[in-house]
N, C-alpha and C. Protein backbone atom coordinates (compact mmCIF):
# COMPACT_ATOMS: atom_id res chain seq x y z
N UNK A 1 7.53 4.27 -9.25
CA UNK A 1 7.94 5.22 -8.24
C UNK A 1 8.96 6.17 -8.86
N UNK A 2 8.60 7.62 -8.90
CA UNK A 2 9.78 8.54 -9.35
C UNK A 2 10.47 9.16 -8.12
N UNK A 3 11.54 9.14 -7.97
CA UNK A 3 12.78 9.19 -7.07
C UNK A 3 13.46 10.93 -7.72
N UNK A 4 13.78 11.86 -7.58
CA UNK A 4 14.65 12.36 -8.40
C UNK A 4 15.88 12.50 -7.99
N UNK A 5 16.60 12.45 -8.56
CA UNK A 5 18.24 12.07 -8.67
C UNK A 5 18.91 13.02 -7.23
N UNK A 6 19.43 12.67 -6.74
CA UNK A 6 20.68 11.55 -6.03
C UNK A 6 19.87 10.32 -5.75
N UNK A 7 18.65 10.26 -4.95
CA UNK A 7 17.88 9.39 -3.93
C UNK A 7 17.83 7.93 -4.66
N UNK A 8 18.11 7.21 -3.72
CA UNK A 8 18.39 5.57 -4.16
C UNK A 8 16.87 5.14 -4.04
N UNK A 9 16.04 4.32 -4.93
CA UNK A 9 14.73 3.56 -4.45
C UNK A 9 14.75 2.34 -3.14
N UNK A 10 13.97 2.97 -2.37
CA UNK A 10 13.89 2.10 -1.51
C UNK A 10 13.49 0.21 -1.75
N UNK A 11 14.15 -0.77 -1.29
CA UNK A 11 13.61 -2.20 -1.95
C UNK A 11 12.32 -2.46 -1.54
N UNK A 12 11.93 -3.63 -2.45
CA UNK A 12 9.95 -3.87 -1.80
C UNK A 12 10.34 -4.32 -0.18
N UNK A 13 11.48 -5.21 0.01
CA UNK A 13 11.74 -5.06 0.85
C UNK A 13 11.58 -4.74 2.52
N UNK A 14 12.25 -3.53 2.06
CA UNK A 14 12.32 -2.24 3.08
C UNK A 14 11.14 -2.17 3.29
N UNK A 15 10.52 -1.58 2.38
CA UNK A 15 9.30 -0.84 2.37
C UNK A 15 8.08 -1.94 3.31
N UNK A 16 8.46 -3.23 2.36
CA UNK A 16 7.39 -3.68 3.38
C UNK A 16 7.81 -3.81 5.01
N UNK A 17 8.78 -4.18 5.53
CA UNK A 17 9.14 -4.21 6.65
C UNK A 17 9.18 -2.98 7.60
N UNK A 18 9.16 -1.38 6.89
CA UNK A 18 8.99 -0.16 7.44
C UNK A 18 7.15 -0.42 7.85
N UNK A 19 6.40 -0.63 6.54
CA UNK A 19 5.20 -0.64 6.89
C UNK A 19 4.59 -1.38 8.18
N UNK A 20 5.01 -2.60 7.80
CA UNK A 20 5.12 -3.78 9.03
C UNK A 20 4.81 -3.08 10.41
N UNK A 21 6.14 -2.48 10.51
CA UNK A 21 6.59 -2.11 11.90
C UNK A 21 5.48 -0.53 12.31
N UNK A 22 4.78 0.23 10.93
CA UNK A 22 4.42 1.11 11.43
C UNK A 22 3.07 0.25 12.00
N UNK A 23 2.31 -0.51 11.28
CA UNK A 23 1.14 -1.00 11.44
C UNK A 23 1.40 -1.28 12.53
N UNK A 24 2.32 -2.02 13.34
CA UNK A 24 2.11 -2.76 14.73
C UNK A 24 2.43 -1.48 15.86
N UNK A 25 3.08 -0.33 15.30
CA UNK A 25 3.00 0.89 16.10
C UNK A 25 1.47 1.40 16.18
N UNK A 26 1.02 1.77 15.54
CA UNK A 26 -0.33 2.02 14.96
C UNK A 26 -1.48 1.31 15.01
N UNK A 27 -1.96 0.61 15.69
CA UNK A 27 -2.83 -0.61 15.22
C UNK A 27 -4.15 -0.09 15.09
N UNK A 28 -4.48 1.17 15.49
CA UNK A 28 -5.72 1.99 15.37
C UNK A 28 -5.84 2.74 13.87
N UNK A 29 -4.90 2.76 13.25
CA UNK A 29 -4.43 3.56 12.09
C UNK A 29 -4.72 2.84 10.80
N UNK A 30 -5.67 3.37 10.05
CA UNK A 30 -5.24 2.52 8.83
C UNK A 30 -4.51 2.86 7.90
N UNK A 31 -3.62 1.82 7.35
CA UNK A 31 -2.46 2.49 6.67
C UNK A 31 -2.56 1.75 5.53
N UNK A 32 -3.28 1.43 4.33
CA UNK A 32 -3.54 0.69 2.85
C UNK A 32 -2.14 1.24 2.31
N UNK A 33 -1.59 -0.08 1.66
CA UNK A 33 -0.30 0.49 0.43
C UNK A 33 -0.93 1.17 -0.60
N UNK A 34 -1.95 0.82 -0.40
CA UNK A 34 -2.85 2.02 -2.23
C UNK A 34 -2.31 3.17 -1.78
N UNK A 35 -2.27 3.68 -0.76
CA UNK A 35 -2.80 4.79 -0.04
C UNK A 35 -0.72 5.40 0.06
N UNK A 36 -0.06 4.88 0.12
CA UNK A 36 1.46 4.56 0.07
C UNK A 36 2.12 5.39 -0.94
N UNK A 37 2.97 6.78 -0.76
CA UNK A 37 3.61 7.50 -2.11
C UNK A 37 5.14 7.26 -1.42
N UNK A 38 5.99 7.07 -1.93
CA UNK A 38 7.56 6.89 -1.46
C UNK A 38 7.92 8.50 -1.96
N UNK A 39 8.52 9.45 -0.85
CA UNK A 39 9.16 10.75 -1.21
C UNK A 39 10.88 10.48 -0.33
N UNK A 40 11.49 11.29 -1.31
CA UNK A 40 12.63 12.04 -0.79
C UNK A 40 12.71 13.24 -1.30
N UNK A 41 13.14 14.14 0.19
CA UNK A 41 12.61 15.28 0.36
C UNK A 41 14.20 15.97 0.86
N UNK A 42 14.94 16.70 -0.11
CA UNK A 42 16.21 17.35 0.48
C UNK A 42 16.97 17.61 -0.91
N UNK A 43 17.86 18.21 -0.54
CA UNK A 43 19.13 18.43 -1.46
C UNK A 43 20.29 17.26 -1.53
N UNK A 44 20.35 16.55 -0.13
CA UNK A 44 21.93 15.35 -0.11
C UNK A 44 21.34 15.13 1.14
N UNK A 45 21.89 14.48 1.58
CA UNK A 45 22.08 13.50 2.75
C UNK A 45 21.73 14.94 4.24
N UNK A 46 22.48 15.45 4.10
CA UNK A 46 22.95 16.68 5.29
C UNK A 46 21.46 17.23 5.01
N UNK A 47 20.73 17.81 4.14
CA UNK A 47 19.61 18.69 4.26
C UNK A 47 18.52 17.78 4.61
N UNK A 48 18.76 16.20 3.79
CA UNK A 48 17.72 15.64 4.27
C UNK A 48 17.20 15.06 5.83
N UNK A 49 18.35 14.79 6.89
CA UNK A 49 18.48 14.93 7.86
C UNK A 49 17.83 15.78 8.72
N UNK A 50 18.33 17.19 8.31
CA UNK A 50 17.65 17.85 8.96
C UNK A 50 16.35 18.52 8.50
N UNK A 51 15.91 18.00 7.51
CA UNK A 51 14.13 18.02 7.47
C UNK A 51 13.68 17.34 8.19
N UNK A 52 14.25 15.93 8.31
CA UNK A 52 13.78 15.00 8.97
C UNK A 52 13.84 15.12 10.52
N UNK A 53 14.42 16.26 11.12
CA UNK A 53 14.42 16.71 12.64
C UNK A 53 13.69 17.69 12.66
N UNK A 54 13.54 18.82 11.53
CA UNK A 54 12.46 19.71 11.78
C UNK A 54 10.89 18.91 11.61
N UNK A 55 10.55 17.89 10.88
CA UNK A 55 9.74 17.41 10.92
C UNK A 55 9.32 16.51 12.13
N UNK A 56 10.20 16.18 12.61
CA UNK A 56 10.14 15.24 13.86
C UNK A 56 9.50 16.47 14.95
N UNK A 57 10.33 17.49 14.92
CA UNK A 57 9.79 18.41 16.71
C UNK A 57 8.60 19.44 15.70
N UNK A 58 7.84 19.38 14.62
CA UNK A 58 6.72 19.89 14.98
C UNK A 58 6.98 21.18 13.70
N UNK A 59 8.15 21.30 13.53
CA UNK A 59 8.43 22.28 12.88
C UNK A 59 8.05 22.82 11.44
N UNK A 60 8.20 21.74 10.83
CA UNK A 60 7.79 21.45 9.23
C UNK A 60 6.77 20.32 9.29
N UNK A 61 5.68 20.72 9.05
CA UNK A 61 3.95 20.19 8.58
C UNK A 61 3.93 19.99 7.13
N UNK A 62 4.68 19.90 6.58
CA UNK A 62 4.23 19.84 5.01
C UNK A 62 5.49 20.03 3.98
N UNK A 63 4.83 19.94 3.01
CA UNK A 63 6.05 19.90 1.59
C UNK A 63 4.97 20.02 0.44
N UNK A 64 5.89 20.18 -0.66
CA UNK A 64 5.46 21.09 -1.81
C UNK A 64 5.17 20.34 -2.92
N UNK A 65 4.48 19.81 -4.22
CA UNK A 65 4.93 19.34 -5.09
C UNK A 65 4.33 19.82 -6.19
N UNK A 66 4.68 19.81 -7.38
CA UNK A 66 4.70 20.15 -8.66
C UNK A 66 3.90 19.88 -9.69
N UNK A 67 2.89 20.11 -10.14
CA UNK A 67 2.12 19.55 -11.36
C UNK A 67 2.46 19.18 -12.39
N UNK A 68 3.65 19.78 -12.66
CA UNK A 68 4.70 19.38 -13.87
C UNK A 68 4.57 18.46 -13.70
N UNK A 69 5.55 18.19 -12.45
CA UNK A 69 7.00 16.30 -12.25
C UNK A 69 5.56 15.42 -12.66
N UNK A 70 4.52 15.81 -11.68
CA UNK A 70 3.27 15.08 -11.26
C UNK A 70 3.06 14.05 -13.07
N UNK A 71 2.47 15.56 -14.20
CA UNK A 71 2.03 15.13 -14.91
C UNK A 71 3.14 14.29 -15.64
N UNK A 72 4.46 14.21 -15.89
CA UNK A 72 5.36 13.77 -16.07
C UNK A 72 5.98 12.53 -15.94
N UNK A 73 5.81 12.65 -14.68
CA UNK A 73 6.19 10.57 -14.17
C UNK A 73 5.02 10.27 -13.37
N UNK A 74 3.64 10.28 -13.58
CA UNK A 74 2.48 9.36 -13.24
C UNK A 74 2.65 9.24 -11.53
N UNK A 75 3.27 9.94 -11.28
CA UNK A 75 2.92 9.90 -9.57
C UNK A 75 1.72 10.30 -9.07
N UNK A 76 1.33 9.73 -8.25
CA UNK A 76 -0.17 10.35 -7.45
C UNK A 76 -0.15 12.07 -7.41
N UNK A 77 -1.58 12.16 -7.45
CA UNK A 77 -1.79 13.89 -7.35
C UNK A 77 -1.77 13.48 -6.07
N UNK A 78 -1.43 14.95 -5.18
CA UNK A 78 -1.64 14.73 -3.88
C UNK A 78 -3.18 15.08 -3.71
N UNK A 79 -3.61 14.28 -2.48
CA UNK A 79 -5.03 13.87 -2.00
C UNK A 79 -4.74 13.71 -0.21
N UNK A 80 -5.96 14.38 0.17
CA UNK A 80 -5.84 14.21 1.84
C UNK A 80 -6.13 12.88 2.10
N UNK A 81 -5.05 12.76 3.15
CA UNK A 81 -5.40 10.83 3.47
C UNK A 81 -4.52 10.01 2.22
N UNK A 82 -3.51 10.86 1.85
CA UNK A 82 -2.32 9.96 1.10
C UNK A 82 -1.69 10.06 2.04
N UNK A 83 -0.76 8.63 2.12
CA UNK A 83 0.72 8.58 2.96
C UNK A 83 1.92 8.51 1.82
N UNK A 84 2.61 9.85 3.03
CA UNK A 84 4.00 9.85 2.36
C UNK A 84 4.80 9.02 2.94
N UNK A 85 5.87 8.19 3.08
CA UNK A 85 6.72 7.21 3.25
C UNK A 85 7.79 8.35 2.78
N UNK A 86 8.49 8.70 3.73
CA UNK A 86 9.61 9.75 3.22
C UNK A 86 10.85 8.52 3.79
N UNK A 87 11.78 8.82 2.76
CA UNK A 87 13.02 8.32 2.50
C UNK A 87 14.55 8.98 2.78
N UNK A 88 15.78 7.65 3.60
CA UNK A 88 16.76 9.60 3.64
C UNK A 88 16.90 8.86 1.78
N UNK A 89 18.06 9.52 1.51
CA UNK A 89 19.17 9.71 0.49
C UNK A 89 19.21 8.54 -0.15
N UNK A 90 19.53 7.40 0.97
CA UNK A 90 20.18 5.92 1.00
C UNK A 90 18.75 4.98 0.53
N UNK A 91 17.78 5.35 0.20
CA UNK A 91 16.26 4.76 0.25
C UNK A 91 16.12 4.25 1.44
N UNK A 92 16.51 4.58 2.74
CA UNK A 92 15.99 3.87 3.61
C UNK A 92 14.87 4.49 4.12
N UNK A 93 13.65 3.73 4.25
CA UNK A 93 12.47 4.28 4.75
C UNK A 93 12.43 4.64 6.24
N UNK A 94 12.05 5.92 6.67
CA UNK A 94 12.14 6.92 7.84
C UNK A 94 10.49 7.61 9.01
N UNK A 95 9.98 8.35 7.88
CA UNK A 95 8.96 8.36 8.49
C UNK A 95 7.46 8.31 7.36
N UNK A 96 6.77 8.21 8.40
CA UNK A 96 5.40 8.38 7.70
C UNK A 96 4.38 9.23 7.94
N UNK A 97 4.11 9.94 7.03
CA UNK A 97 2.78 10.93 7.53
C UNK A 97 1.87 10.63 6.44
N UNK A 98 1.08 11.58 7.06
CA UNK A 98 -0.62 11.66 6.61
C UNK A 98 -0.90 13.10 6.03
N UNK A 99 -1.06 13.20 4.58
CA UNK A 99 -1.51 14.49 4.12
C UNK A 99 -3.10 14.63 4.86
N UNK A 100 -3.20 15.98 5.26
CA UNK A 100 -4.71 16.96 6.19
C UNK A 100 -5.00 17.76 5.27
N UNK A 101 -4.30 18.28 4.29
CA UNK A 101 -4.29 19.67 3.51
C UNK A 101 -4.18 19.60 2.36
N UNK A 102 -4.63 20.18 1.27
CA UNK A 102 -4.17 20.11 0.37
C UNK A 102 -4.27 21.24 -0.47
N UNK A 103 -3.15 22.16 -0.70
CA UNK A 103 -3.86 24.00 -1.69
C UNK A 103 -3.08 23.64 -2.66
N UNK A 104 -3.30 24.86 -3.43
CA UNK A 104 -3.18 25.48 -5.27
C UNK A 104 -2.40 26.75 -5.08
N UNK A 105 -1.32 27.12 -5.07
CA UNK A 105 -1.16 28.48 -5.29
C UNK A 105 -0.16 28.47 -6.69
N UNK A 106 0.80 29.42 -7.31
CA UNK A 106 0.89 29.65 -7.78
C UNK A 106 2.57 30.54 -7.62
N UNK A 107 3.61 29.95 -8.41
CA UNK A 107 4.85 30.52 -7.33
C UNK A 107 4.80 32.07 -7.90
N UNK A 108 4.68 32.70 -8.54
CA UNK A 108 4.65 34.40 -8.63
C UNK A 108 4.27 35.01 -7.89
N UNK A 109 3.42 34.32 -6.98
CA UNK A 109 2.18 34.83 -5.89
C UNK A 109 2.40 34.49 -4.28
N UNK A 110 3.80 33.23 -4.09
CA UNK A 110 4.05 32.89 -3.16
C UNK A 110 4.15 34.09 -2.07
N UNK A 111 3.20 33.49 -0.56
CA UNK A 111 3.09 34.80 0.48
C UNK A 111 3.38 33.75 1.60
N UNK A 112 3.49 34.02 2.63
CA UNK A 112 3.72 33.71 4.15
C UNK A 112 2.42 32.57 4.30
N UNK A 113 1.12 32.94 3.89
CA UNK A 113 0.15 31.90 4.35
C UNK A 113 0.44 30.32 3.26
N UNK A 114 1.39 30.52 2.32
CA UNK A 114 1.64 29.27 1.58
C UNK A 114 3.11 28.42 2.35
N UNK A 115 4.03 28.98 2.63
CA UNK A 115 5.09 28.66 3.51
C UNK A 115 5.04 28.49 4.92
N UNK A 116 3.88 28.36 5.54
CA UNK A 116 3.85 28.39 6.64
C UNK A 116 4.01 27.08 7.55
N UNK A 117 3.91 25.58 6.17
CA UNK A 117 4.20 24.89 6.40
C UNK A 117 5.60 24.23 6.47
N UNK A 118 6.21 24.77 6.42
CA UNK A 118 7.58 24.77 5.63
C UNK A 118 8.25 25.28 7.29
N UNK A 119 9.74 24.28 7.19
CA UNK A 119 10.55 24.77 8.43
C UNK A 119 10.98 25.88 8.70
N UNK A 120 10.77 26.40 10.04
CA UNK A 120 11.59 27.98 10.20
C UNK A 120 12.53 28.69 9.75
N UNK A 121 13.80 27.87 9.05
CA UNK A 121 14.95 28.39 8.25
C UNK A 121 14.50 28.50 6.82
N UNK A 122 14.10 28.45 6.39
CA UNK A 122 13.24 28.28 4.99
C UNK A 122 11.62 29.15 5.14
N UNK A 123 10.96 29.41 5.89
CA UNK A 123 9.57 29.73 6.11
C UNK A 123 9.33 31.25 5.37
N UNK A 124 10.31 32.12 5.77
CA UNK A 124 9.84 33.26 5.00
C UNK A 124 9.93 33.46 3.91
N UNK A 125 8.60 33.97 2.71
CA UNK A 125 9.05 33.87 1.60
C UNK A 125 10.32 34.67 0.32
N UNK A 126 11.11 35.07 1.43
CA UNK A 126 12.01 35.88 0.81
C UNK A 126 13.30 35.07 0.64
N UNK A 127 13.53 33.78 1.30
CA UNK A 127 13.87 32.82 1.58
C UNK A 127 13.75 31.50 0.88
N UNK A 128 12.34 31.80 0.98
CA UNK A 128 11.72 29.93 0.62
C UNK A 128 11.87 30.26 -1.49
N UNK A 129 11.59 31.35 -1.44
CA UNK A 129 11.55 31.71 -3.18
C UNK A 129 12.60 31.16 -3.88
N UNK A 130 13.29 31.67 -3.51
CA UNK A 130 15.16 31.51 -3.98
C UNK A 130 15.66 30.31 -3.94
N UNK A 131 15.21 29.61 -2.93
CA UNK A 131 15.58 28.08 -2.53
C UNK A 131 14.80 27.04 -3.29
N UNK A 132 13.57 27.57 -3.20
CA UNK A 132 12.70 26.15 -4.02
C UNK A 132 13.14 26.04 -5.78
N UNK A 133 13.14 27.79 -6.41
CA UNK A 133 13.50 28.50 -7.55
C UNK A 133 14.76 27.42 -7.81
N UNK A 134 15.93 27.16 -7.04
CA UNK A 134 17.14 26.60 -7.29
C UNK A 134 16.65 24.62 -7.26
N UNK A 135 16.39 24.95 -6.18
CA UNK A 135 15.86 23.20 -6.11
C UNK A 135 14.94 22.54 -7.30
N UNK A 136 13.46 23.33 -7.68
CA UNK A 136 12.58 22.99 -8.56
C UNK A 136 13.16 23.07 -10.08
N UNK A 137 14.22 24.07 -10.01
CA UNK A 137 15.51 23.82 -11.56
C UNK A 137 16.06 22.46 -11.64
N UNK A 138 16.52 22.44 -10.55
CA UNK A 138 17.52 20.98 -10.58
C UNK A 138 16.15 19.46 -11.08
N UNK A 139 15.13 19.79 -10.50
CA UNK A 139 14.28 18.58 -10.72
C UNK A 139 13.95 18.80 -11.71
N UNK A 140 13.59 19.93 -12.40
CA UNK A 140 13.05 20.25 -13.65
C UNK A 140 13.33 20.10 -14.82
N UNK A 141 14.76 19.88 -14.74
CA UNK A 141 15.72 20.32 -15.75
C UNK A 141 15.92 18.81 -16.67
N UNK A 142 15.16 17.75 -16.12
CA UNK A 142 14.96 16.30 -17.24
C UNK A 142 14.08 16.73 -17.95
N UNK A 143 13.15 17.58 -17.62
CA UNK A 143 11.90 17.63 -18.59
C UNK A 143 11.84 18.78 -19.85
N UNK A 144 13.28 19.71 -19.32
CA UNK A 144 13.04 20.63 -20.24
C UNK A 144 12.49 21.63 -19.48
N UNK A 145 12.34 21.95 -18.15
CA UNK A 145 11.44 23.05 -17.79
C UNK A 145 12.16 23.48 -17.21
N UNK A 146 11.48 24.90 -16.70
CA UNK A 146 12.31 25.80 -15.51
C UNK A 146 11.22 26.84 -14.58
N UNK A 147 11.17 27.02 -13.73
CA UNK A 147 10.06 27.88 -12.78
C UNK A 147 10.13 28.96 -13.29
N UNK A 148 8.85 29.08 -13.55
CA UNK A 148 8.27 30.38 -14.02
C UNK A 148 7.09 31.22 -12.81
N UNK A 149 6.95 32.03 -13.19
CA UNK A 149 5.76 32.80 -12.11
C UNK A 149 4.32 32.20 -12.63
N UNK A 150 4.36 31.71 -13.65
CA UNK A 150 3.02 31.36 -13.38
C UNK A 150 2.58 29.38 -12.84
N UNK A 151 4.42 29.29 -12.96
CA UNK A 151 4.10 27.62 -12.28
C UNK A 151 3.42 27.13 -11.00
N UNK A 152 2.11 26.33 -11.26
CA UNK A 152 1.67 26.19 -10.17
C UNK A 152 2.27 25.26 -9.33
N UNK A 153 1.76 24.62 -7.75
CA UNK A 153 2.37 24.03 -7.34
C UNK A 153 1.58 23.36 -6.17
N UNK A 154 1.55 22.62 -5.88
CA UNK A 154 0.50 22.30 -4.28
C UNK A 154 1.22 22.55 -3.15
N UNK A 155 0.85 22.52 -2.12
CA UNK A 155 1.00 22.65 -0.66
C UNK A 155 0.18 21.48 0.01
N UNK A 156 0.99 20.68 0.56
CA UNK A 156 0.37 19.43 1.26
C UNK A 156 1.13 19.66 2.81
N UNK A 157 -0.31 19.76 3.40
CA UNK A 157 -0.15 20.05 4.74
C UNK A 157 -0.02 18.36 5.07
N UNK A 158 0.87 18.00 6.20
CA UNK A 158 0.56 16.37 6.56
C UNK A 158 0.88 16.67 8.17
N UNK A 159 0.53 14.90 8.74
CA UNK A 159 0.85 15.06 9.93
C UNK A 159 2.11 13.96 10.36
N UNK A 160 2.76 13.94 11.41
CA UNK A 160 3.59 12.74 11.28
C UNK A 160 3.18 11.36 12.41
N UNK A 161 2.93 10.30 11.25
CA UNK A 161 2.82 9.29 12.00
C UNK A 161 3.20 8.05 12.78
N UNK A 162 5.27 8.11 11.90
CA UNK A 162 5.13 7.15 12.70
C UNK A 162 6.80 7.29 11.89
N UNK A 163 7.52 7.20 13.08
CA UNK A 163 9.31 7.46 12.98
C UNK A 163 9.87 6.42 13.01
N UNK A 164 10.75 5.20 11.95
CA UNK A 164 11.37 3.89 12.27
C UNK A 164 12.75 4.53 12.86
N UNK A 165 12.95 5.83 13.27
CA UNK A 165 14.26 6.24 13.76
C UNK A 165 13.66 6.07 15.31
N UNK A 166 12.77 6.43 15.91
CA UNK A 166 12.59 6.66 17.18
C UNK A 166 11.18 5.67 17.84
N UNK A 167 11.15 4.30 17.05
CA UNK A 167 10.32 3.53 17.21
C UNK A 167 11.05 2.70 17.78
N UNK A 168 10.16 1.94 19.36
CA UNK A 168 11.00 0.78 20.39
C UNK A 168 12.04 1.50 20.76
């Protein structure tokens, strides 16, 4: 599992006991650990939070990831019908969705129909450029790389399935 730095790894633990609890939320759902990617998704604690509320009311459908990191630390390509297991800060496991989507674009080329998944404070790309540009440095920067215009990148549309914050 690649984590990138602040984010603590969640224990097998956790993880199994998050799953646990989604399956018995879910019992119509199939949820395979094959099928299982662990993300943390934020800058610190404070940003990750509030992804995790724009994602909760509907707001943010999706997140971004990298072919670089991808080819780099052996993480799953994204694939529709992967679950993300998103994490806050602390590795504690939070929610779970279901990738629906999956595109190719290209950040030199980033337009409104690639960000559209992406939360309202962040959505326009005059916005989302500058921010990911700073963020995708900070992750980048073990490997030696840095965003360029011709770095590609995916867009994984998901849905959300299942909140251990607002479950029972």
């Amino acid at each position: 599992m690649y984590l990138p730095s602040p984010a603590i790894a969640p224990t097998h633990e956790a993880i199994a006991r998050f799953m646990t609890a989604a399956r018995e939320a879910l019992p119509t759902e199939s949820l395979p650990d094959e099928r299982v990617e662990i993300r943390w998704i934020g800058l610190d604690e404070a940003s990750t939070e509030q992804i995790f509320e724009l994602i909760r009311t509907g707001d943010k459908v999706g997140t971004f990831t990298l072919p670089w990191i991808v080819e780099r630390t052996q993480t799953p390509t994204p694939s529709v019908g992967q679950l993300l297991l998103l994490i806050d800060i602390h590795g504690r496991p939070v929610l779970l969705t279901r990738v629906v989507r999956v595109d190719e674009a290209v950040f030199g080329h980033v337009r409104a129909e690639h960000t559209r998944i992406d939360g309202t404070p962040v959505r326009d790309p005059a916005v989302w450029v500058p921010l990911h540009t700073a963020y995708w440095n900070q992750h980048l920067a073990p490997f030696r790389l840095t965003v360029s215009p011709e770095m590609p990148f995916w867009i994984e549309e998901f849905e959300l399935l299942y909140d251990a914050d607002q479950a029972g």
